[in-house]
Protein backbone atom coordinates (compact mmCIF):
# COMPACT_ATOMS: atom_id res chain seq x y z
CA UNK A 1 -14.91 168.63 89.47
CA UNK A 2 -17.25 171.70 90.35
CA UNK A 3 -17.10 175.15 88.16
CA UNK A 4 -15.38 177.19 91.07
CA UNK A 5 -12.41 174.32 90.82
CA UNK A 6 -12.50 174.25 86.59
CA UNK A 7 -12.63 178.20 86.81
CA UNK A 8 -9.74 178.48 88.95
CA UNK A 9 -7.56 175.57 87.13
CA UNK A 10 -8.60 177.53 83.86
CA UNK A 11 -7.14 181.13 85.73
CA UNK A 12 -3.82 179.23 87.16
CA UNK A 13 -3.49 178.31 83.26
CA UNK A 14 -3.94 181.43 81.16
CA UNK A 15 -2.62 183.76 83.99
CA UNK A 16 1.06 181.49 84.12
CA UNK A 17 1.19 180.11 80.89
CA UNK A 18 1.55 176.58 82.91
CA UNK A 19 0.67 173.19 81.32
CA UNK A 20 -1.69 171.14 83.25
CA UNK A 21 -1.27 167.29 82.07
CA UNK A 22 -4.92 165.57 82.89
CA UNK A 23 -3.34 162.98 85.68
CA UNK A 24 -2.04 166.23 87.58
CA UNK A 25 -5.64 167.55 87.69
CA UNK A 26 -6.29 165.97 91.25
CA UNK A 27 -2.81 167.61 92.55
CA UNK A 28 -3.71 170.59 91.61
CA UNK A 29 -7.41 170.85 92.63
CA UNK A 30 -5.55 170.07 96.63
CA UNK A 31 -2.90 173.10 96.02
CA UNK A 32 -6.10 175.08 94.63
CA UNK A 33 -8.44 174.08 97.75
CA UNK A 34 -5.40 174.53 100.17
CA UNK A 35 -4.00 178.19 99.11
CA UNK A 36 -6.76 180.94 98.74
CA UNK A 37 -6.52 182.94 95.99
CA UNK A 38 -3.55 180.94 94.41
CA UNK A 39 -3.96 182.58 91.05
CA UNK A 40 -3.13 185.85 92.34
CA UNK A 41 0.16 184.80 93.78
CA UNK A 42 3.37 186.41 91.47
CA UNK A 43 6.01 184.28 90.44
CA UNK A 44 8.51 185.11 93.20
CA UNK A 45 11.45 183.09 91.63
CA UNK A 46 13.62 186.04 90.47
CA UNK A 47 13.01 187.95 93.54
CA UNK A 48 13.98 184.90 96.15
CA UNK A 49 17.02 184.10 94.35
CA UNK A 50 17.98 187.50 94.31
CA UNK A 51 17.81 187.16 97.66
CA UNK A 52 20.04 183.66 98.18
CA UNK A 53 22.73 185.71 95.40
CA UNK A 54 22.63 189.22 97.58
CA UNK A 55 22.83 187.56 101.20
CA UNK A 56 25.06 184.81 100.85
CA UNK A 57 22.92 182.14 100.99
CA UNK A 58 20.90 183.25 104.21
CA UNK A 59 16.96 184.07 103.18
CA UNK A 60 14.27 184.27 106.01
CA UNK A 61 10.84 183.35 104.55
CA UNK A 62 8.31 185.77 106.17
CA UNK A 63 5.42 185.82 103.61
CA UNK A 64 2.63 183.03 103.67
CA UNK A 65 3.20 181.70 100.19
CA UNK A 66 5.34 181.87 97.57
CA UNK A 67 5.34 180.86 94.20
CA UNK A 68 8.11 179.70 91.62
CA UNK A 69 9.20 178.46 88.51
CA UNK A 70 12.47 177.35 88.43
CA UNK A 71 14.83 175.54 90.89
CA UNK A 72 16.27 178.09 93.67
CA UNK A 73 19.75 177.07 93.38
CA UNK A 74 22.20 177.46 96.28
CA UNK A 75 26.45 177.19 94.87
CA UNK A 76 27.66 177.25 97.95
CA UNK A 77 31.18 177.62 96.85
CA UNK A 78 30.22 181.31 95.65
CA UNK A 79 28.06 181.86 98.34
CA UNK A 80 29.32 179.33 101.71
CA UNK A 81 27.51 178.21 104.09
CA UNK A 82 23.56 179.05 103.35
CA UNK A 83 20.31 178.72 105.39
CA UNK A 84 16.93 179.14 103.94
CA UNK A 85 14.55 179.40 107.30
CA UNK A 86 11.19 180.74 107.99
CA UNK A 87 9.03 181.32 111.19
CA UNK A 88 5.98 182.23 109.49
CA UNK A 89 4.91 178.73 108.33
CA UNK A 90 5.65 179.86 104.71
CA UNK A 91 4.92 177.33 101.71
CA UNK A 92 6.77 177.75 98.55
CA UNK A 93 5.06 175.79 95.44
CA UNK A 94 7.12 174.58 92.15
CA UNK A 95 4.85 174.71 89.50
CA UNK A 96 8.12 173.67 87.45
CA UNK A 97 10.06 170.61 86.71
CA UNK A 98 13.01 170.12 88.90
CA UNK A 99 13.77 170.78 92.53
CA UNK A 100 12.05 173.41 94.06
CA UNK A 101 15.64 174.29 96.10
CA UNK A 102 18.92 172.52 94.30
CA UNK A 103 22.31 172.47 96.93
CA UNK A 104 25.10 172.50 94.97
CA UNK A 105 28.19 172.24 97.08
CA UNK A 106 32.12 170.87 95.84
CA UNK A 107 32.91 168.50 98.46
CA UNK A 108 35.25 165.56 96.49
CA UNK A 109 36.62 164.00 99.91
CA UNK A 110 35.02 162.01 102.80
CA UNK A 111 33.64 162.73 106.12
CA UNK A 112 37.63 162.37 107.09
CA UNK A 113 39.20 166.13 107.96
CA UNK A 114 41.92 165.19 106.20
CA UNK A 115 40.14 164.77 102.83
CA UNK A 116 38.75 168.24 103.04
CA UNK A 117 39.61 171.27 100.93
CA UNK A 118 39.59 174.42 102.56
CA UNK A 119 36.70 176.04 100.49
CA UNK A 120 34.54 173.06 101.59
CA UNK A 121 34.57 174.28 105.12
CA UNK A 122 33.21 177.57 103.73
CA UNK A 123 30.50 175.51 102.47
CA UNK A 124 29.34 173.31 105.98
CA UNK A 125 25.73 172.81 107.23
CA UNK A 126 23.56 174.25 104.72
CA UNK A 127 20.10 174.38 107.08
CA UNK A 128 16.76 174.05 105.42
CA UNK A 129 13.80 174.74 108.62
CA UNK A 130 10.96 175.68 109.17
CA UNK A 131 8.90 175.56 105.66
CA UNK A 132 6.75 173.76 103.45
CA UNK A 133 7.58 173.12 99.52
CA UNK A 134 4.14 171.48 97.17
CA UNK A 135 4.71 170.40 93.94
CA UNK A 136 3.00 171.66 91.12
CA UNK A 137 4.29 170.15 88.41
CA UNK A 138 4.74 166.40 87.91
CA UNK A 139 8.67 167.09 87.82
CA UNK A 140 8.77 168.90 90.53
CA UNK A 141 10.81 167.51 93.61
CA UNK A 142 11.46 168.91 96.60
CA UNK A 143 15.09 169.71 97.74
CA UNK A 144 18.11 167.87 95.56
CA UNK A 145 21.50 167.78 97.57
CA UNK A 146 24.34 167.50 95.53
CA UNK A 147 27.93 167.48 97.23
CA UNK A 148 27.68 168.74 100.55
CA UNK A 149 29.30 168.39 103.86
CA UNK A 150 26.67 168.25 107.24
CA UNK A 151 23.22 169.38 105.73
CA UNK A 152 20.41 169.93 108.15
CA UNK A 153 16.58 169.70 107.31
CA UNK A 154 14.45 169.86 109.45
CA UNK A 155 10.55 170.36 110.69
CA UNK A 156 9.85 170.67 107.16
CA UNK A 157 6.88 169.15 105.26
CA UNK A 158 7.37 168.05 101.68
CA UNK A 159 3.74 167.02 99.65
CA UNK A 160 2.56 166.42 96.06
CA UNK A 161 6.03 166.48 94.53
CA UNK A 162 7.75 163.40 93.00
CA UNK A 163 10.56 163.34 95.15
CA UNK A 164 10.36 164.57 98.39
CA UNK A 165 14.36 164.57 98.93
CA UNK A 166 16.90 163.79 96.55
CA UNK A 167 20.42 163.06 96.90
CA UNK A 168 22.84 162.72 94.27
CA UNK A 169 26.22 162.69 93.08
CA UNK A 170 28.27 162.82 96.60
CA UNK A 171 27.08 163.99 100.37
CA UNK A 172 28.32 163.49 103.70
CA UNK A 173 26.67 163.43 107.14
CA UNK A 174 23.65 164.35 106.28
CA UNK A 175 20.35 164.98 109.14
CA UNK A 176 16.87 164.76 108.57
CA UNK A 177 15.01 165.36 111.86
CA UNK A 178 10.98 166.33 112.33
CA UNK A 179 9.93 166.52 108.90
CA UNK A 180 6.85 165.26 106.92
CA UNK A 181 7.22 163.82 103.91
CA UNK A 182 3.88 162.89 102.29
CA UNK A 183 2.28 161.97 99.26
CA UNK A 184 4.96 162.45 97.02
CA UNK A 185 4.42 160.41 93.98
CA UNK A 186 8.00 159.27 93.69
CA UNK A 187 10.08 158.58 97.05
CA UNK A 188 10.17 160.58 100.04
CA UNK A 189 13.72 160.41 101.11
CA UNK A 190 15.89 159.09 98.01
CA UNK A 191 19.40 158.37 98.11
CA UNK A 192 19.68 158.10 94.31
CA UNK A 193 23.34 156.24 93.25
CA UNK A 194 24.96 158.71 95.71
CA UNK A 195 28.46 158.13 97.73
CA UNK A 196 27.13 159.03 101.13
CA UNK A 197 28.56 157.94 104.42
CA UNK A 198 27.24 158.97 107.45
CA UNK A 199 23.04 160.07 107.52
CA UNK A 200 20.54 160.48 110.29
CA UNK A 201 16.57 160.47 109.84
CA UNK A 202 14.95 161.00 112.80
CA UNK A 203 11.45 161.76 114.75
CA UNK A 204 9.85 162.31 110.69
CA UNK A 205 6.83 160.67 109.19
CA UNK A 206 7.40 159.12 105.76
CA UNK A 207 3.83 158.36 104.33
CA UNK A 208 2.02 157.91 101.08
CA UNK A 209 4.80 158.27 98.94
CA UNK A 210 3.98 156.32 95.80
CA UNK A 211 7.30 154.75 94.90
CA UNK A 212 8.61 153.92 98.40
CA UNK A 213 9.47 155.99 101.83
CA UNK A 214 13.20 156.18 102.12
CA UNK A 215 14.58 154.03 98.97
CA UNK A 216 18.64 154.05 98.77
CA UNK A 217 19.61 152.31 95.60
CA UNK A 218 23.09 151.86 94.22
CA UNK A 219 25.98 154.42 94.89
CA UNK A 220 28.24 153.52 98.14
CA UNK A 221 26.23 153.89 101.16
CA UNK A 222 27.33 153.36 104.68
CA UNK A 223 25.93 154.64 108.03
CA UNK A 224 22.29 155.13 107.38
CA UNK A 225 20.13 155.27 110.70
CA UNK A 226 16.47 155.05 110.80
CA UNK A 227 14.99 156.03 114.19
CA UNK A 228 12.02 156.86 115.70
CA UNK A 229 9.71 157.44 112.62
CA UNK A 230 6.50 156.47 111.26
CA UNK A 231 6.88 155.12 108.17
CA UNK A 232 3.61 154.16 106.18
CA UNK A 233 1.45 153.55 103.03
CA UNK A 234 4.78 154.19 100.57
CA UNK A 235 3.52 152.47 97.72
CA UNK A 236 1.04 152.28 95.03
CA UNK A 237 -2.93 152.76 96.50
CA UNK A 238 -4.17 150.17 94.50
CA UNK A 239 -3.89 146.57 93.09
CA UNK A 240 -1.02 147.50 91.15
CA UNK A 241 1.83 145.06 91.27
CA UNK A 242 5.05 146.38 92.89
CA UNK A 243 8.05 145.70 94.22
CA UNK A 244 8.40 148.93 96.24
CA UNK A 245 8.96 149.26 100.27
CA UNK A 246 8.62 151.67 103.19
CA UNK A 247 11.98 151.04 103.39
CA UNK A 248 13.84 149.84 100.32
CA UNK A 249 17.80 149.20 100.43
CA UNK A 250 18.41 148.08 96.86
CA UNK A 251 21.45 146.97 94.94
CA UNK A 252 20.36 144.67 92.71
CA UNK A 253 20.22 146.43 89.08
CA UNK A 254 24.07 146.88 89.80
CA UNK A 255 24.74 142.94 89.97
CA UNK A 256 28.24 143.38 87.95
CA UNK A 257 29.42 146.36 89.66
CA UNK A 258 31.42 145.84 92.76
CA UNK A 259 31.53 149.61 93.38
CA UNK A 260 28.08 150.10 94.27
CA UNK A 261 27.66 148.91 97.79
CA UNK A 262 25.59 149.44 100.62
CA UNK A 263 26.71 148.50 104.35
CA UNK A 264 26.16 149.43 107.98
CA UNK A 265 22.32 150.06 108.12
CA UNK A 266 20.47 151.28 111.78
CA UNK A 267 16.97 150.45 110.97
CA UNK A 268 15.38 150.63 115.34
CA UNK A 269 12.51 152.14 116.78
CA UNK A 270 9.84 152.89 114.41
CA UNK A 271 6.70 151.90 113.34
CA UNK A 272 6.26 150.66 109.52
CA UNK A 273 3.41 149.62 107.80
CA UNK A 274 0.30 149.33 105.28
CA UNK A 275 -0.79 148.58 102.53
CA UNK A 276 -1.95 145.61 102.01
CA UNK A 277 -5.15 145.22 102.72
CA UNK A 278 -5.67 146.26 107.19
CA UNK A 279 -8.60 145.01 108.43
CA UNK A 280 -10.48 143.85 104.81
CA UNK A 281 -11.25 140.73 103.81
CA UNK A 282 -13.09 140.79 100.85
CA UNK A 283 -11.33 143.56 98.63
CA UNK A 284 -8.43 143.23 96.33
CA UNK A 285 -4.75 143.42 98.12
CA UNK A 286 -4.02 146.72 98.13
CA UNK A 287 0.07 147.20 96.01
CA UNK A 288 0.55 143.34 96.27
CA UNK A 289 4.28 142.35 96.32
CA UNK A 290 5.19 145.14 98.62
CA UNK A 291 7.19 145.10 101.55
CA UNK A 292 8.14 147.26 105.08
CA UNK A 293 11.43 146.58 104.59
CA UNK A 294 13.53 145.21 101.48
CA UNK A 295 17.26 144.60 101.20
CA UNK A 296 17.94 143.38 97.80
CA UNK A 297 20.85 142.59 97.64
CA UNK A 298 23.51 141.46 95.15
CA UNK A 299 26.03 138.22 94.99
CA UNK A 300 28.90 139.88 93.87
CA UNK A 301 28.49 142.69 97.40
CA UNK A 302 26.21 141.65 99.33
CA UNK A 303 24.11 144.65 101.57
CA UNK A 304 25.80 143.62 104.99
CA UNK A 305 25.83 144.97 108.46
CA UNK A 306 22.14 145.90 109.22
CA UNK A 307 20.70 146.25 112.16
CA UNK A 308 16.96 145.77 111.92
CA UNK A 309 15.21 145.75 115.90
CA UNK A 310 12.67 147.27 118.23
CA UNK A 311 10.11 148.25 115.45
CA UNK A 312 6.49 147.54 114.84
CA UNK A 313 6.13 145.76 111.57
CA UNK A 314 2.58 145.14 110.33
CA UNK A 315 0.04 145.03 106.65
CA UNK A 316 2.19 144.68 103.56
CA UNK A 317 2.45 141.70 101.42
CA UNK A 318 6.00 140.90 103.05
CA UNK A 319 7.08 142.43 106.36
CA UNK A 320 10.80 141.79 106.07
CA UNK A 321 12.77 140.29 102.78
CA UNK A 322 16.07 140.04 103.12
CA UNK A 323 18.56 138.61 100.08
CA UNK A 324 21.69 139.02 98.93
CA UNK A 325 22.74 140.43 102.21
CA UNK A 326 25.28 139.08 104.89
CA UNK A 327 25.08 139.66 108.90
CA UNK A 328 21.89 141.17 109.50
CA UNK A 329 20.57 140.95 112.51
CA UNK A 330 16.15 141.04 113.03
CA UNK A 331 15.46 141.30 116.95
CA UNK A 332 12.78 142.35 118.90
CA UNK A 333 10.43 143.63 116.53
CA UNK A 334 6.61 142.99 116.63
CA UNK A 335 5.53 141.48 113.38
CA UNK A 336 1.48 141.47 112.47
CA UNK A 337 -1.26 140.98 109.98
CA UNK A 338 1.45 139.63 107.10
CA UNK A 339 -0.18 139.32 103.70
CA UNK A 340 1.01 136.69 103.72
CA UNK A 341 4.92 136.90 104.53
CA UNK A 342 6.39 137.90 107.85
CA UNK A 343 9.69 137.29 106.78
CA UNK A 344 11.19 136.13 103.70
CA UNK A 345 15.14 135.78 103.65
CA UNK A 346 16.79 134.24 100.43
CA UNK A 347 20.21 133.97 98.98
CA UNK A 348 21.89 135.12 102.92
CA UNK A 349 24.59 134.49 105.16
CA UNK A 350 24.91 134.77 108.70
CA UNK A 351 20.84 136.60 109.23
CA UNK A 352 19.77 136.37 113.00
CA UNK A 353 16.11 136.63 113.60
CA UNK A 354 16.03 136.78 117.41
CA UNK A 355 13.12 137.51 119.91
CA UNK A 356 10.63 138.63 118.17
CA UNK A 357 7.05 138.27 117.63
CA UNK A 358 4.92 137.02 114.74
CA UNK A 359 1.08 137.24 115.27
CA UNK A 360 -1.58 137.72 112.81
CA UNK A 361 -3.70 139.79 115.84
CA UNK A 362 -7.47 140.00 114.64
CA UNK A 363 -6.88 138.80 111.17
CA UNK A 364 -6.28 135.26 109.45
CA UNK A 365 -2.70 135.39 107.45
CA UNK A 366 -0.47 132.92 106.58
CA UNK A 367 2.13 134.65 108.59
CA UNK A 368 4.75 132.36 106.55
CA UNK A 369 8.58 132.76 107.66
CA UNK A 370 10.65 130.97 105.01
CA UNK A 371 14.64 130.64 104.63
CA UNK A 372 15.72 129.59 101.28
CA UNK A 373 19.62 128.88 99.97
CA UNK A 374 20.45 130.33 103.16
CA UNK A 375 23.86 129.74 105.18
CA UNK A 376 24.60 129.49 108.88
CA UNK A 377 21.47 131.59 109.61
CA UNK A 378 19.55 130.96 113.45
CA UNK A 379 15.75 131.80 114.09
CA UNK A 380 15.51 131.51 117.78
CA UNK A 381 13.75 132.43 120.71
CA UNK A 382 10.38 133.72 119.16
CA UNK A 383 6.50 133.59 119.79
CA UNK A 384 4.93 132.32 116.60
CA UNK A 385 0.72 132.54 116.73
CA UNK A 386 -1.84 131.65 114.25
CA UNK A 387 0.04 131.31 111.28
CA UNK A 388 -2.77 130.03 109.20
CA UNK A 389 -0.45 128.21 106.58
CA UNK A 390 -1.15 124.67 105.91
CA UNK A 391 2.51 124.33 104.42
CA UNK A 392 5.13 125.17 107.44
CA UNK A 393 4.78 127.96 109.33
CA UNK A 394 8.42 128.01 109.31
CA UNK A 395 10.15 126.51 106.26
CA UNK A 396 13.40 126.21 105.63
CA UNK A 397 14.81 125.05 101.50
CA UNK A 398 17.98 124.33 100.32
CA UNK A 399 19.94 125.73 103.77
CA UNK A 400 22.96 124.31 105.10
CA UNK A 401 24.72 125.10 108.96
CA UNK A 402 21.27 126.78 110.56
CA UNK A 403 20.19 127.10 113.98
CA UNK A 404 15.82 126.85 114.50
CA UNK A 405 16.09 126.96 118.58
CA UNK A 406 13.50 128.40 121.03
CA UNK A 407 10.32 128.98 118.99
CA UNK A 408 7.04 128.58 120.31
CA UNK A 409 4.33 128.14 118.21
CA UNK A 410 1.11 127.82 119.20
CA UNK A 411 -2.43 127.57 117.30
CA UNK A 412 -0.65 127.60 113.88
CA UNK A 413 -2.44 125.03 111.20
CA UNK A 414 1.32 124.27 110.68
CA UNK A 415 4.72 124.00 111.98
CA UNK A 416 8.02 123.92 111.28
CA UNK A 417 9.16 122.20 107.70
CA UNK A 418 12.70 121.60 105.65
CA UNK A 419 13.30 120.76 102.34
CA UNK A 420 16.65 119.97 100.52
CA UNK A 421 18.26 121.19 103.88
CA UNK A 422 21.55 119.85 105.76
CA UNK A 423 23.72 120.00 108.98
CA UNK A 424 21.00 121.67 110.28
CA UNK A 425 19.67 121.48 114.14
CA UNK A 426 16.28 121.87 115.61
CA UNK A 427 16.04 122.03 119.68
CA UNK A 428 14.24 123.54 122.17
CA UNK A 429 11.16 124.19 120.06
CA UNK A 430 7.22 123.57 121.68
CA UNK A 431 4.81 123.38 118.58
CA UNK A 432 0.88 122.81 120.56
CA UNK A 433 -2.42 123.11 118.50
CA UNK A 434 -1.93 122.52 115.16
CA UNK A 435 -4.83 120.66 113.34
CA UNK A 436 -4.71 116.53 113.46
CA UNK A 437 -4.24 116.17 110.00
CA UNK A 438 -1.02 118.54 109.89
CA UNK A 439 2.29 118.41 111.09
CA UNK A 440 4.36 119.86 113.94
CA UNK A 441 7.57 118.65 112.40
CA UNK A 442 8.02 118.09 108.59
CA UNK A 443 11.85 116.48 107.54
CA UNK A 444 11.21 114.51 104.74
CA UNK A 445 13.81 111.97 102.63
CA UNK A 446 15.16 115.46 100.80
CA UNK A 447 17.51 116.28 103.77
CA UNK A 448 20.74 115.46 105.61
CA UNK A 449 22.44 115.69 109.00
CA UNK A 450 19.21 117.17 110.69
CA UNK A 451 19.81 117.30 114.27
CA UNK A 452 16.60 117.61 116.45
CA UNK A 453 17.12 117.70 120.25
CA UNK A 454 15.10 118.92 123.18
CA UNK A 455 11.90 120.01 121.58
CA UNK A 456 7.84 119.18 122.73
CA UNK A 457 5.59 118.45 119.46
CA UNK A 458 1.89 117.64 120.79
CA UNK A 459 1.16 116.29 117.18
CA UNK A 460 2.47 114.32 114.39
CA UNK A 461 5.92 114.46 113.51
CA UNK A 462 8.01 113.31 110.24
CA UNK A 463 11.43 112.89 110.74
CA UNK A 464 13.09 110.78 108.21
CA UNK A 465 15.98 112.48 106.39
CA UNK A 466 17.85 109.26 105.13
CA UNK A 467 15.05 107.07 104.09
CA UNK A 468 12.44 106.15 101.41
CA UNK A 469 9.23 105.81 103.67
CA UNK A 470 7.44 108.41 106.08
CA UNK A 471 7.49 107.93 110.27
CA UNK A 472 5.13 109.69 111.41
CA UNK A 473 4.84 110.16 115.61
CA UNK A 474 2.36 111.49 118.16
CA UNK A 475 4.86 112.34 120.78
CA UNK A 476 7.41 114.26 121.71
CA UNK A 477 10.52 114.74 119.59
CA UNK A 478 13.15 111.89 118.98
C-alpha cells in the first residue's frame, strides 16, 4: 500500500470517526482510488432522509456522490408509494452496517387483490433506478426489501457490499431488470427465508459475489424467473472449500419444516459459469465443490417444478446438482469444461435431462453425469464428447423405473454404467471410441430387470444382471 493510499485511509478515519477492520483495507483502497477526494465528502444521511420524510418518498439524486451512515429507510405506509431515481450517475456509499436503503412496506396478503388492504395500494411499486450504492463497511448491504407489493430496481450497480439485495420477511412480484451486481462479499440477489411469490431478474450481470449470485434459501418461494443474465465467478476466489453456486435454490437446513418450500423455478437463457479452474492445468481448483446451479433440496418438500433450459453452463466443480427435488426438467443447455461433474442428480423424482450437450471443448474433464437413488428419471437424446472418466461416463446407482435413450457418445474413455439399478431400459444409444480396455456398456450382477434394446456399442460390453460371472461382447448390443 503506497503513502498517498495510507494517508488518505488515515484522513477517511480521523475525519469520520469510522473503524477500518484490516480485511476491509483492500475495499476501501478501490472506494479511495474510485472517488476523488472521498475524504472531503459530508455525511449526507440526515439531509437525504430529510428529503425521503419531506417528499413522500420521491428523491432525485443529482449530485455525483454521496455519503452516509445509516440505513435510508423508506415506511411506505407513512409515506406510499416512493421512488429514489437519479440521472446523474450518482453513487451513494454506506460506510455503516446495514442497508444502505431499507423498504419497509405492510403488505400481510398475497399477490391475490383480494388479500390486499387498502393502505397497501398506497404503498405499490417502490422504484429504485438509475444509481450506484458501494459498501464501506463490512455490514453494509445494499437495498433490504421488507413487505412490499411490485418493487422495481433497475439499471443499478451494487459493489463491495455484503449483500447486494436482500429480501426478507414477506414481498410480492418483485423485478430486477439491467442491474450489476458485483463483488459483493455475501450474495448478490438474496431471497433470505422470505414468503415471495412472483419475481423477475432480467438482462443483469451477477458476478464475483463471494457467497453465491442469486441464493434463495428457505421461506416459501414460488415463481422465480431467471432470464437473460450473465451469471459468473459467485464464489470464493480461491481453494477454499464451498458449497456455494451462481445459482443456489436451497432448502435443506429446514429438513423438518414443511413450511419452507420452494417451487416453480424459470431458470432459461443465460450464461453461468467459473470458477473452477478455465483454461489451467497445473494450479489448484479454484472454490472446489462449487456449482452453476444447486437445488438442494429436502425429503420432507422436495424443490419441484423447475425449469432449467437454453443456457450455457461451463467451469465449476459441478455444472448442475440437483437433489431432493421432483419434476425438473434440464433441456437444451450447452454444458462444458466440468471439473469434473456435468451433472449430478441424487435423491430425485421424475428429472428430465433432454437435448443437451456435454463437451469438455479444449480441456480434459471427466465430464461425469451420475444418477443416484433416483426414480423414474430419463436422460435422452444428448451429444456426450470426451468425457475423460475411466468409470462411466454416465452412471446410474441405486435407480429404479429410468429411461437412458438417444445418447451419443463418442471419444469418451468410458460409457454408460449401472450399479444396484432395476426396471431400468437402455435403447437407442451409439457409444464409438472408447479405449480397448474399457467398456461401452457396464451392467454388472448388482442389477435387475435391465432392458437394453436398439443400441450400437463398437466395444466391449457387460451385460449380466442375474448372474455370478462377467460376458463381455465386441458387438453390437443384445
Amino acid at each position: 500500500m503506497n503513502y498517498l493510499t495510507i494517508r488518505t485511509l488515515t484522513l477517511i478515519t480521523l475525519t469520520f470517526g469510522i473503524f477500518i477492520p484490516n480485511e476491509t483495507l483492500g475495499q476501501w483502497q478501490k472506494t479511495v482510488e474510485q472517488i476523488p477526494n472521498f475524504e472531503s465528502i459530508p455525511d449526507s444521511t440526515t439531509k437525504l432522509q430529510s428529503l425521503i420524510d419531506s417528499q413522500n418518498g420521491s428523491v432525485q439524486l443529482t449530485e455525483k456522490f454521496y455519503r452516509i451512515t445509516r440505513p435510508l429507510k423508506l415506511e411506505l405506509g407513512k409515506i406510499g408509494a416512493s421512488a429514489i431515481t437519479s440521472n446523474a450517475g450518482s453513487t451513494l456509499v454506506m460506510t455503516g452496517p446495514g442497508p444502505a436503503i431499507l423498504v419497509l412496506g405492510n403488505h400481510t396478503g398475497t399477490a391475490s387483490p383480494k388479500s390486499f388492504a387498502t393502505k397497501t395500494w398506497n404503498e405499490r411499486m417502490p422504484i429504485f433506478s438509475g444509481f450506484e450504492i458501494l459498501g464501506g463497511h463490512p455490514k453494509a448491504d445494499g437495498i433490504n426489501l421488507q413487505q412490499t407489493v411490485g418493487a422495481v430496481l433497475e439499471r443499478m450497480s451494487i459493489r463491495w457490499c455484503q449483500h447486494g439485495i436482500h429480501l426478507t420477511v414477506r414481498n410480492r412480484n418483485v423485478i430486477i431488470s439491467n442491474c450489476h451486481l458485483y463483488e459483493n462479499s455475501g450474495v448478490g440477489l438474496y431471497l433470505d427465508d422470505v414468503n415471495l411469490h412472483q419475481i423477475n431478474v432480467t438482462n443483469s450481470h451477477i458476478s464475483y459475489n463471494r457467497q453465491g449470485g442469486l441464493v434463495v434459501r428457505d421461506g416459501n418461494v414460488r415463481n422465480l424467473h431467471v432470464t437473460g443474465c450473465d451469471i459468473e465467478g459467485n464464489m470464493p476466489d480461491d481453494s477454499t472449500q464451498t458449497s456455494t453456486a451462481n445459482i443456489w435454490i436451497d432448502v435443506s437446513g429446514s429438513a423438518a419444516d414443511a413450511t419452507k418450500s420452494i417451487a416453480e423455478i424459470v431458470i432459461t437463457g443465460n450464461t453461468i459459469q467459473h470458477s473452477a479452474n478455465y483454461g489451467a492445468t497445473n494450479e489448484k481448483t479454484i472454490a472446489p465443490g462449487g456449482a452453476n446451479i444447486r437445488l438442494s433440496g429436502k425429503k420432507l418438500y422436495p424443490i419441484n417444478s423447475v425449469t432449467i433450459t437454453g443456457n450455457v453452463l461451463s467451469d465449476t466443480s459441478t455444472l448442475v446438482e440437483i437433489s431432493h427435488s421432483h419434476d425438473v426438467t434440464v433441456s437444451g443447455n450447452t454444458f462444458f469444461a466440468p471439473m469434473p461433474n456435468n451433472l449430478i442428480v441424487e435423491n430425485s423424482q421424475r428429472v428430465v435431462a433432454s437435448s443437451n450437450t456435454f463437451n469438455p471443448r479444449q480441456f480434459v474433464r471427466p465430464g461425469i453425469i451420475r444418477f443416484t437413488k433416483c426414480k423414474d428419471c430419463v436422460l435422452s437424446n444428448s451429444t456426450l464428447y470426451q468425457l475423460a472418466t475411466d468409470r462411466g461416463g454416465v452412471q446410474l446407482t441405486d435407480c429404479t423405473g429410468c429411461l437412458v435413450s438417444g445418447l451419443l457418445l463418442s471419444e469418451c474413455k468410458s460409457g454408460i454404467r449401472l450399479n444396484k439399478t432395476n426396471n431400468t431400459t437402455i435403447s437407442n444409444c451409439r457409444v464409438s471410441g472408447t479405449p480397448e480396455k474399457s467398456f461401452d456398456l457396464l451392467v454388472d450382477q448388482t442389477n435387475d430387470k435391465i432392458k437394453i434394446n436398439g443400441n450400437s456399442f463398437g466395444g466391449f460390453i457387460v451385460f449380466n444382471p442375474n448372474s455370478q460371472e462377467s460376458q463381455k461382447h465386441n458387438s453390437s448390443a443384445p
